[in-house]
C-alpha atoms as a PDB file:
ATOM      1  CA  UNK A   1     -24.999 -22.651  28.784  1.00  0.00           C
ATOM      2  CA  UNK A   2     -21.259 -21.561  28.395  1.00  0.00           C
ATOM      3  CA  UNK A   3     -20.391 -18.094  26.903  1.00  0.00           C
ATOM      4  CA  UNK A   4     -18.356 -17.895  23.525  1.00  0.00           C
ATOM      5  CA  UNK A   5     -15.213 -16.701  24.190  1.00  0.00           C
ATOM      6  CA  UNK A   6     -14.638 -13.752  22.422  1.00  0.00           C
ATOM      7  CA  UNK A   7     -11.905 -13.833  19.556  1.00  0.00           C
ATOM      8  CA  UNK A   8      -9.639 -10.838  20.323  1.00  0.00           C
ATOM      9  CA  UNK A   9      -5.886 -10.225  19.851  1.00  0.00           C
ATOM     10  CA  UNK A  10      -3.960  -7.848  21.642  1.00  0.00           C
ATOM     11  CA  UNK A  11      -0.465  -6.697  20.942  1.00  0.00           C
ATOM     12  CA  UNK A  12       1.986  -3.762  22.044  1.00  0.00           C
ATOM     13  CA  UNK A  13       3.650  -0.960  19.729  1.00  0.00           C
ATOM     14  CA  UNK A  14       6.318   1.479  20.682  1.00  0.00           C
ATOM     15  CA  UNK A  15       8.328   3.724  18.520  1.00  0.00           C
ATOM     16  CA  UNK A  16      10.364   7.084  19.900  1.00  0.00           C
ATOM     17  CA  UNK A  17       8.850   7.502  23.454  1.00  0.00           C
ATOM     18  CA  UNK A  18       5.173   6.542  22.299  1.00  0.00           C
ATOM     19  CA  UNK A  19       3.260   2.819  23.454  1.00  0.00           C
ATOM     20  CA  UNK A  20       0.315   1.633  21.921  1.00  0.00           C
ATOM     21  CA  UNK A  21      -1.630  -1.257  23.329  1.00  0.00           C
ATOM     22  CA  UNK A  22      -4.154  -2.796  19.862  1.00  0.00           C
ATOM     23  CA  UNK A  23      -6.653  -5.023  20.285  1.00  0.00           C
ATOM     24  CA  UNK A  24      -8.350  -6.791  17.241  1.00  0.00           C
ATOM     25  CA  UNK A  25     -11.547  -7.929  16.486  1.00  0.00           C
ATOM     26  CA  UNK A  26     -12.871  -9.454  13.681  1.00  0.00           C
ATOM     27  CA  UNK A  27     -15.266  -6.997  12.639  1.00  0.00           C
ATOM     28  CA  UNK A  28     -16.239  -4.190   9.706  1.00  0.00           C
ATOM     29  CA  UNK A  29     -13.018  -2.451  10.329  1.00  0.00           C
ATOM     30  CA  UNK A  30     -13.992   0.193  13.027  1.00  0.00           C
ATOM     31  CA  UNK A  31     -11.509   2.348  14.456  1.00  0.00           C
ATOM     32  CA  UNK A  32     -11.126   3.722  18.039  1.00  0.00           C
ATOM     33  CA  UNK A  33      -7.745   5.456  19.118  1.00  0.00           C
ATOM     34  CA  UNK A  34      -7.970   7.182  22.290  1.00  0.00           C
ATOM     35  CA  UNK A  35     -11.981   7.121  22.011  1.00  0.00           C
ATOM     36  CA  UNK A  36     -11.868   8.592  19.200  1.00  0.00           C
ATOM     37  CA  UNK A  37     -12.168   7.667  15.282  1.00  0.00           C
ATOM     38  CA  UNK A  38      -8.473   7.370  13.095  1.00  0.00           C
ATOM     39  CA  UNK A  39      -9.554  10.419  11.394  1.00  0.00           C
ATOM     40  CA  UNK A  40      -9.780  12.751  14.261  1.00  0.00           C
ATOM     41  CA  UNK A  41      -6.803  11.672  16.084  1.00  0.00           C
ATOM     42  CA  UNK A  42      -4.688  11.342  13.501  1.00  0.00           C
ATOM     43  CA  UNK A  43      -5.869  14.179  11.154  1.00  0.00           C
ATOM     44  CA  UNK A  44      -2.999  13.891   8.646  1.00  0.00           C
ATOM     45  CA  UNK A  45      -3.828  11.873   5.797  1.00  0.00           C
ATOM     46  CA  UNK A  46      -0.151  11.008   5.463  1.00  0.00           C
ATOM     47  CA  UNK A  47      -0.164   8.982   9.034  1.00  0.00           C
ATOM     48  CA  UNK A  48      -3.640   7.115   8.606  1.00  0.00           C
ATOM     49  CA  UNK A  49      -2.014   5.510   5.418  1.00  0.00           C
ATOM     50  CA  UNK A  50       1.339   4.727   7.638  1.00  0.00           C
ATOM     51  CA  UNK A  51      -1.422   3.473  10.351  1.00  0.00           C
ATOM     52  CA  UNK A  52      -3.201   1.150   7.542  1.00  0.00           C
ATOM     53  CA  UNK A  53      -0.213  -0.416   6.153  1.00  0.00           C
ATOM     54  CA  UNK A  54       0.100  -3.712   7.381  1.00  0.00           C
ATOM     55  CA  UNK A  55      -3.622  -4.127   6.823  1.00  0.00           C
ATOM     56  CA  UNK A  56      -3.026  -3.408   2.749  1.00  0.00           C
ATOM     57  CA  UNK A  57       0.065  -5.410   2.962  1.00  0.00           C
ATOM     58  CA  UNK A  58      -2.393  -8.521   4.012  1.00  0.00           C
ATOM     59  CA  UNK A  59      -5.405  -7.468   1.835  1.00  0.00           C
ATOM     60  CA  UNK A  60      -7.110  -7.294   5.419  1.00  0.00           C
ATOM     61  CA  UNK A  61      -8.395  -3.953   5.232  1.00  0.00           C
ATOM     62  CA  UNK A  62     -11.743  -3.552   6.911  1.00  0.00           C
ATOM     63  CA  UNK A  63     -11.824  -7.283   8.021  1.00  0.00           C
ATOM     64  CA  UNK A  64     -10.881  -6.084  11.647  1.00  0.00           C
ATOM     65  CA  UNK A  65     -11.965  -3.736  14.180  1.00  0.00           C
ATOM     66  CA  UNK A  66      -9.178  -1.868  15.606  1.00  0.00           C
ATOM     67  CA  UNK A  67      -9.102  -0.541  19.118  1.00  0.00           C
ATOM     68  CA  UNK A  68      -5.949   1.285  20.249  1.00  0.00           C
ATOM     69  CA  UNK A  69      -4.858   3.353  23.028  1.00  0.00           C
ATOM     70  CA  UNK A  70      -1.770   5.087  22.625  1.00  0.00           C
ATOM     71  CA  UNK A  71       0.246   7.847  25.026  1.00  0.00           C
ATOM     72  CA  UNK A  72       3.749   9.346  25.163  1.00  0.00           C
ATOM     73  CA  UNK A  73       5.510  10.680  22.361  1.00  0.00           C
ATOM     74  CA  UNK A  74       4.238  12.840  19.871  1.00  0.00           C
ATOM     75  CA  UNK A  75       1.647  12.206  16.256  1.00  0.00           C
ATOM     76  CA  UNK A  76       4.450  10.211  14.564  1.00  0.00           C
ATOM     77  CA  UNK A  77       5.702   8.315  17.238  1.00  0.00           C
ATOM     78  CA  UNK A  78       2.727   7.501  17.849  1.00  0.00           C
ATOM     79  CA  UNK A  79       1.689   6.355  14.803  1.00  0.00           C
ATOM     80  CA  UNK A  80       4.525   4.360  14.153  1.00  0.00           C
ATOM     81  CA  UNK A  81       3.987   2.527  17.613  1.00  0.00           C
ATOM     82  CA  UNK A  82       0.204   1.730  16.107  1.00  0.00           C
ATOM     83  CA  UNK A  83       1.566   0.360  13.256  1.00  0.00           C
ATOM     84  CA  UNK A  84       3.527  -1.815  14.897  1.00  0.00           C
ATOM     85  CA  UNK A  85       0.674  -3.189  17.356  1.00  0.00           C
ATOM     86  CA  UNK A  86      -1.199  -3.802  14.694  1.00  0.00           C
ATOM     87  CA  UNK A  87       1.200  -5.641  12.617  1.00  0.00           C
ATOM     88  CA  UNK A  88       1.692  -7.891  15.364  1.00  0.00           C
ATOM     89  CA  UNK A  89      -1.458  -8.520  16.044  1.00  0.00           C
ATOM     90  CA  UNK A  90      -2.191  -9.793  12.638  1.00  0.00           C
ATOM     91  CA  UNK A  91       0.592 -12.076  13.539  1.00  0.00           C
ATOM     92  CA  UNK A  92      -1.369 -13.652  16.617  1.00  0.00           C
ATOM     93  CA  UNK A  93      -4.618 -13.592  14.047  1.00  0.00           C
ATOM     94  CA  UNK A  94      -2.677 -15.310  11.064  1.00  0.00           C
ATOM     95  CA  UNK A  95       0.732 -16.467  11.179  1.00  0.00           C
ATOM     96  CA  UNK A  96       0.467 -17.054   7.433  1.00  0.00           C
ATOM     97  CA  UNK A  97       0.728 -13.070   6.953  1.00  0.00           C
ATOM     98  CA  UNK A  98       4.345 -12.692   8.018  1.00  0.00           C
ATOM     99  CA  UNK A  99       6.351 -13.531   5.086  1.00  0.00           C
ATOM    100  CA  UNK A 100       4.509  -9.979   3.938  1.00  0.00           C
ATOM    101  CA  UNK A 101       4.496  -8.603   6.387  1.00  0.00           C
ATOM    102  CA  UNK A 102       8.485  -9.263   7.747  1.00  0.00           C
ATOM    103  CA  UNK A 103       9.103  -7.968   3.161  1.00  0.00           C
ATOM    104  CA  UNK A 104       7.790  -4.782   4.074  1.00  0.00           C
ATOM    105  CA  UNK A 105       9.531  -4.039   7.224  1.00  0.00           C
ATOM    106  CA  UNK A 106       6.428  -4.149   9.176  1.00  0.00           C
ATOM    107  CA  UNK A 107       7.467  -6.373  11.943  1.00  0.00           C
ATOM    108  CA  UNK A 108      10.664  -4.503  13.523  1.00  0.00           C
ATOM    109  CA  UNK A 109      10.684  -2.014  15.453  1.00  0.00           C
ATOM    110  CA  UNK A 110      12.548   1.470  14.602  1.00  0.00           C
ATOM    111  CA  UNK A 111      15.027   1.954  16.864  1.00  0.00           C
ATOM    112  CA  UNK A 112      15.541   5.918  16.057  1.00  0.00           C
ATOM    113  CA  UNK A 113      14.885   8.289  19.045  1.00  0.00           C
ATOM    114  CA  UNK A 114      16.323  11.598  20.483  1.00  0.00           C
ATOM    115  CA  UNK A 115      19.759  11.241  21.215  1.00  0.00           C
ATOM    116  CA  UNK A 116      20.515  12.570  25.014  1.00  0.00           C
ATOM    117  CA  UNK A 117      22.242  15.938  25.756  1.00  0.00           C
ATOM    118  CA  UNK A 118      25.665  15.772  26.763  1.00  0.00           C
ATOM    119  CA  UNK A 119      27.106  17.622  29.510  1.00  0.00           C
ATOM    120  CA  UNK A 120      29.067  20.838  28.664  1.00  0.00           C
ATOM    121  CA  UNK A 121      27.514  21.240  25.354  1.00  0.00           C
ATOM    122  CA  UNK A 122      24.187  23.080  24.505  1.00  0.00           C
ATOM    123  CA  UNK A 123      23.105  20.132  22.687  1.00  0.00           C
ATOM    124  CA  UNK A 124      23.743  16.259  22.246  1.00  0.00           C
ATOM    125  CA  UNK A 125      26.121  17.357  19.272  1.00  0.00           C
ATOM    126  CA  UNK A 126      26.786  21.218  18.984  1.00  0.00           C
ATOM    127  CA  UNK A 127      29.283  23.041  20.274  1.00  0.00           C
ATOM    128  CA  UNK A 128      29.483  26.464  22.209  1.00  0.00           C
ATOM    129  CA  UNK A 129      31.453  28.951  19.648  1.00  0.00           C
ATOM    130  CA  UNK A 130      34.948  28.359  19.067  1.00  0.00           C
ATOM    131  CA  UNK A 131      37.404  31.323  19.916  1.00  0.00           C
ATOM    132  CA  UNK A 132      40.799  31.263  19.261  1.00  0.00           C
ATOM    133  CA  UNK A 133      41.674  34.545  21.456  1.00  0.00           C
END
């Protein structure tokens, strides 16, 4: 007797300085980040809908069991970088989902991070004081 092989699809997210590694599962739509529920580790309402987006962009909400671990960067980064792994995982799931998903932006990755400080300068644009005399 053979063992099913497991249906599971695993994709990376990264936005700012944050990587999150998702694996779905066709499931009830459970959530683990970190070990812990979306809720708790994201406790803003504001990034749990950001989190969830690709799901209500594919009507897929709750058809998947999400399991994410995410580190680096800080709560937006990081949910931007599960947003991201989960988009493309839906991708490896159903390829049919990408026309949606690629009309709501869902597929590219947001290039925006901290620009570097420059030498001679107290900050990666300001300048020290200007004095004529």
């Amino acid at each position: 007797m053979t063992a099913q092989p497991e249906l599971r699809w695993h994709a990376v997210g990264r936005r700012k300085t944050s990587v999150a590694r998702v694996y779905l599962t066709p499931g009830s739509g459970k959530w683990s980040v970190n070990g812990r529920t979306l809720g708790d580790y994201f406790p803003r309402q504001s990034l749990v809908l950001h989190i969830q987006e690709p799901f209500q962009t594919t009507d897929t909400l709750g058809a998947f069991d999400v399991k994410a671990r995410v580190n680096g960067g800080g709560m937006t980064g990081q949910a931007g970088a599960v947003r991201l792994g989960i988009a493309r995982a839906l991708l490896l799931a159903d390829d049919t989902h990408r026309k949606k998903l690629r009309a709501h932006g869902l597929l590219t990755r947001d290039p925006r991070a901290v620009e570097r400080k420059k030498p001679g300068r107290p900050g990666a644009r300001k300048r020290f004081q200007f004095s004529k005399r």
